[in-house]
PDB file of N, CA and C in Angstrom:
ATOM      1  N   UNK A   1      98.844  99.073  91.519  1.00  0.00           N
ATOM      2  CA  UNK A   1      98.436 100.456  91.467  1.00  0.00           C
ATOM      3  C   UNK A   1      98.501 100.917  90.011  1.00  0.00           C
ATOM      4  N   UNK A   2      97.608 101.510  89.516  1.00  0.00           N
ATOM      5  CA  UNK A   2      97.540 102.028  88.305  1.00  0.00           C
ATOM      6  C   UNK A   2      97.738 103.563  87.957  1.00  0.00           C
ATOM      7  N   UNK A   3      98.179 103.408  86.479  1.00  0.00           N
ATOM      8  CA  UNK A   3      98.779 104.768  86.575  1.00  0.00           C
ATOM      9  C   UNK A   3      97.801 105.902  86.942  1.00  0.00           C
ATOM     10  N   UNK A   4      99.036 107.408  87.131  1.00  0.00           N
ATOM     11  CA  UNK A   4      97.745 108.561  87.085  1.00  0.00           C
ATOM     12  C   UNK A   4      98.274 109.688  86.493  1.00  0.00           C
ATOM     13  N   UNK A   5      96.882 110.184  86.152  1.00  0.00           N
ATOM     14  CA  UNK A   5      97.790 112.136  85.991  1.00  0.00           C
ATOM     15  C   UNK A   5      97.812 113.234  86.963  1.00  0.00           C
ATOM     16  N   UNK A   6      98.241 113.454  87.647  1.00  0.00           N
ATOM     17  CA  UNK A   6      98.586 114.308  88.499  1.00  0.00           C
ATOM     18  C   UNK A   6      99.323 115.647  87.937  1.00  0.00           C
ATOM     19  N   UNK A   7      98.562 116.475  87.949  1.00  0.00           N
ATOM     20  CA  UNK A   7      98.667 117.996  87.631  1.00  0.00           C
ATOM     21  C   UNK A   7      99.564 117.823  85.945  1.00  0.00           C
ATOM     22  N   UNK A   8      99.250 117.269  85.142  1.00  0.00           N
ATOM     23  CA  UNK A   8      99.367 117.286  83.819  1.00  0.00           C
ATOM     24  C   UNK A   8     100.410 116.475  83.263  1.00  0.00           C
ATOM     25  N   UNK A   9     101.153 115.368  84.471  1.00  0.00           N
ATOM     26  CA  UNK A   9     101.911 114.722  84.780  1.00  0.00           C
ATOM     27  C   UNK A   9     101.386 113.272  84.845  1.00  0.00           C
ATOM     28  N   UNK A  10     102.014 112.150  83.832  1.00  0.00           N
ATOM     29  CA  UNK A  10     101.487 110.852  84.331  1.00  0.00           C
ATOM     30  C   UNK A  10     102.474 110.186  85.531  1.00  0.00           C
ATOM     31  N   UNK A  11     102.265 109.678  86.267  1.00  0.00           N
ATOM     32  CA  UNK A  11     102.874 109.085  87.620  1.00  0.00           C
ATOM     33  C   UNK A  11     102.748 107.543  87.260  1.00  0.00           C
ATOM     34  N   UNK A  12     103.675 106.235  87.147  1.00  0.00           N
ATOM     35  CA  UNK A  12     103.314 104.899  87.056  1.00  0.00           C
ATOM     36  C   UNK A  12     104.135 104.575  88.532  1.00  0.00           C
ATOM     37  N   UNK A  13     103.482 103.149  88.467  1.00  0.00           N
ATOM     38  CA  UNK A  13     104.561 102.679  89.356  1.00  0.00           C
ATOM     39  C   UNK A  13     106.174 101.820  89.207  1.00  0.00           C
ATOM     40  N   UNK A  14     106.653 102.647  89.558  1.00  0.00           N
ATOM     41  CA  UNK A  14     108.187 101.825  89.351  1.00  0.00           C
ATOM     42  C   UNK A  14     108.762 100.606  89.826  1.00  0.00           C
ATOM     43  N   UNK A  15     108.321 100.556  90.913  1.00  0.00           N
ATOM     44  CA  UNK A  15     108.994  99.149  91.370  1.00  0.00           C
ATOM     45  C   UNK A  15     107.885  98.019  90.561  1.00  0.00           C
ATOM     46  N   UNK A  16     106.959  98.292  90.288  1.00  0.00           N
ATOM     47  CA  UNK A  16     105.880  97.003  89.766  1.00  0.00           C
ATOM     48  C   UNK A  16     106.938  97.172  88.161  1.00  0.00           C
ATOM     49  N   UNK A  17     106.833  98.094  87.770  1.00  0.00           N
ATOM     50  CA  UNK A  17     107.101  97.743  85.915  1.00  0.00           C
ATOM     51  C   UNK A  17     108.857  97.397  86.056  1.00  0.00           C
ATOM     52  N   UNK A  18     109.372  98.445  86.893  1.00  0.00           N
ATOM     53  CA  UNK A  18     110.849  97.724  86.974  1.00  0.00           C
ATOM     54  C   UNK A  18     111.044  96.040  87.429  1.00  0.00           C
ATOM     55  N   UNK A  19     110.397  95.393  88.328  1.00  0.00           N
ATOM     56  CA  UNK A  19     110.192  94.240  88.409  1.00  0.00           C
ATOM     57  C   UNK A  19     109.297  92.846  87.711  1.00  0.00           C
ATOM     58  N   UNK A  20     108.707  93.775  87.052  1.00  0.00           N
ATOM     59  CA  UNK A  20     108.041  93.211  85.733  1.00  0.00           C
ATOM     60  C   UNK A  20     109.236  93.133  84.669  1.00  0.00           C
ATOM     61  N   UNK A  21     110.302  93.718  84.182  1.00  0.00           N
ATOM     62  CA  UNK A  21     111.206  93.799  83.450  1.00  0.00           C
ATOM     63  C   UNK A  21     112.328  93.109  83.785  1.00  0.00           C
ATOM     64  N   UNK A  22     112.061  92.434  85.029  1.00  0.00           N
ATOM     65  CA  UNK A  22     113.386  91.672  85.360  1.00  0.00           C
ATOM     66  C   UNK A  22     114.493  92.831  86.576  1.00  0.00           C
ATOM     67  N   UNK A  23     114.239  93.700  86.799  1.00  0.00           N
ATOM     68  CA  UNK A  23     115.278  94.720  87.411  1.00  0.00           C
ATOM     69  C   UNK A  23     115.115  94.553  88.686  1.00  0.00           C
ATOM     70  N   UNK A  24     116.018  94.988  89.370  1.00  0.00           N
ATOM     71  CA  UNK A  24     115.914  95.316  90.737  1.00  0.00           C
ATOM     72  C   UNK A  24     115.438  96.481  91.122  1.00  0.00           C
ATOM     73  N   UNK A  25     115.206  97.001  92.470  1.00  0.00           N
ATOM     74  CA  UNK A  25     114.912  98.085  92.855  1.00  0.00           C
ATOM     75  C   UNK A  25     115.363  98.559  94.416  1.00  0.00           C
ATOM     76  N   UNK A  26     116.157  99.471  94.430  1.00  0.00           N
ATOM     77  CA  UNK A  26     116.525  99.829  95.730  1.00  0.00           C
ATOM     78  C   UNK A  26     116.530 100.984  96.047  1.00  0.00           C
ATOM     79  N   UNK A  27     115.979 101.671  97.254  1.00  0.00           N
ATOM     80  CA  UNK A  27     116.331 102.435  98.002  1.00  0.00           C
ATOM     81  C   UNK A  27     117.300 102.803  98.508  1.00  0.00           C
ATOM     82  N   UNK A  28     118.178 104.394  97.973  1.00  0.00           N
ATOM     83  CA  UNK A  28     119.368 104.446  98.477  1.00  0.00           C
ATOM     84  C   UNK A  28     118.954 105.855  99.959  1.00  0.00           C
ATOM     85  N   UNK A  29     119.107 105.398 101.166  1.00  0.00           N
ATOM     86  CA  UNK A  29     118.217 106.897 101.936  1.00  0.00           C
ATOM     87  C   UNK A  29     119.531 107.841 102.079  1.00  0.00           C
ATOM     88  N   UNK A  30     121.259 107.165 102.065  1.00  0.00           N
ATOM     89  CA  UNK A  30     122.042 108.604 101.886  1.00  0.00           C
ATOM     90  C   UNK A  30     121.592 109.761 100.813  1.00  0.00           C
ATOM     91  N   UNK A  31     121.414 109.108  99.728  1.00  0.00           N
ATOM     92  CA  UNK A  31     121.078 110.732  98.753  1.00  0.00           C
ATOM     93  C   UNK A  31     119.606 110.907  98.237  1.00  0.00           C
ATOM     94  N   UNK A  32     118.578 109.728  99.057  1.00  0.00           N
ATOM     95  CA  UNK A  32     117.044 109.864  99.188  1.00  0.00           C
ATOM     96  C   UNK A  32     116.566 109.564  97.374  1.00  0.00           C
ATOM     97  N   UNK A  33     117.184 108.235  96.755  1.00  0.00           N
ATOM     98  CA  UNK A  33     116.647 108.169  95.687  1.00  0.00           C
ATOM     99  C   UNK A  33     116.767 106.709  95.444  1.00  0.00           C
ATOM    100  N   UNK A  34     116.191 106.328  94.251  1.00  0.00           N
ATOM    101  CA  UNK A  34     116.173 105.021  93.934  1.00  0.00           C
ATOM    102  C   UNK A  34     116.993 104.220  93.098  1.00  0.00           C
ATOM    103  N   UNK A  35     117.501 103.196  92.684  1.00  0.00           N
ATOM    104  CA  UNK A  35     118.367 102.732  91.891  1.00  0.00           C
ATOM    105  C   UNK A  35     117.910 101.482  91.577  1.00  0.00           C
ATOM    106  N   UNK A  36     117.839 101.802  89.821  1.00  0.00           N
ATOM    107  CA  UNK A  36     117.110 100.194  89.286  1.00  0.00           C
ATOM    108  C   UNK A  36     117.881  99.451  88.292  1.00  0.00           C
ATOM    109  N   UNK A  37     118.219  98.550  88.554  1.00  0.00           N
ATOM    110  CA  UNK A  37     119.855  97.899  87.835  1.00  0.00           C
ATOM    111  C   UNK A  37     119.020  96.475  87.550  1.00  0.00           C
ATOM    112  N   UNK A  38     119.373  96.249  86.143  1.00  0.00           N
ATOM    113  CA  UNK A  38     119.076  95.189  85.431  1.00  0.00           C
ATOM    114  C   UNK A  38     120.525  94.211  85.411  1.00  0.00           C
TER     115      UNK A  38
END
């Protein structure tokens, strides 16, 4: 998925570039956010 601008805002995707970098990526749904640990 490629990036976008959305209302004057660029949006990328995180799990592709965080996993492109070597990181992990997880879903935490107790406090509804993400956590990316190298």
């Amino acid at each position: 998925m490629p990036a976008r601008i959305v209302e004057g805002r660029t949006l990328v995707p995180v799990r592709y570039i965080s996993e492109a970098l070597g990181a992990s990526v997880n879903w935490l749904p107790e406090t509804r956010s993400v956590e990316i640990v190298k």
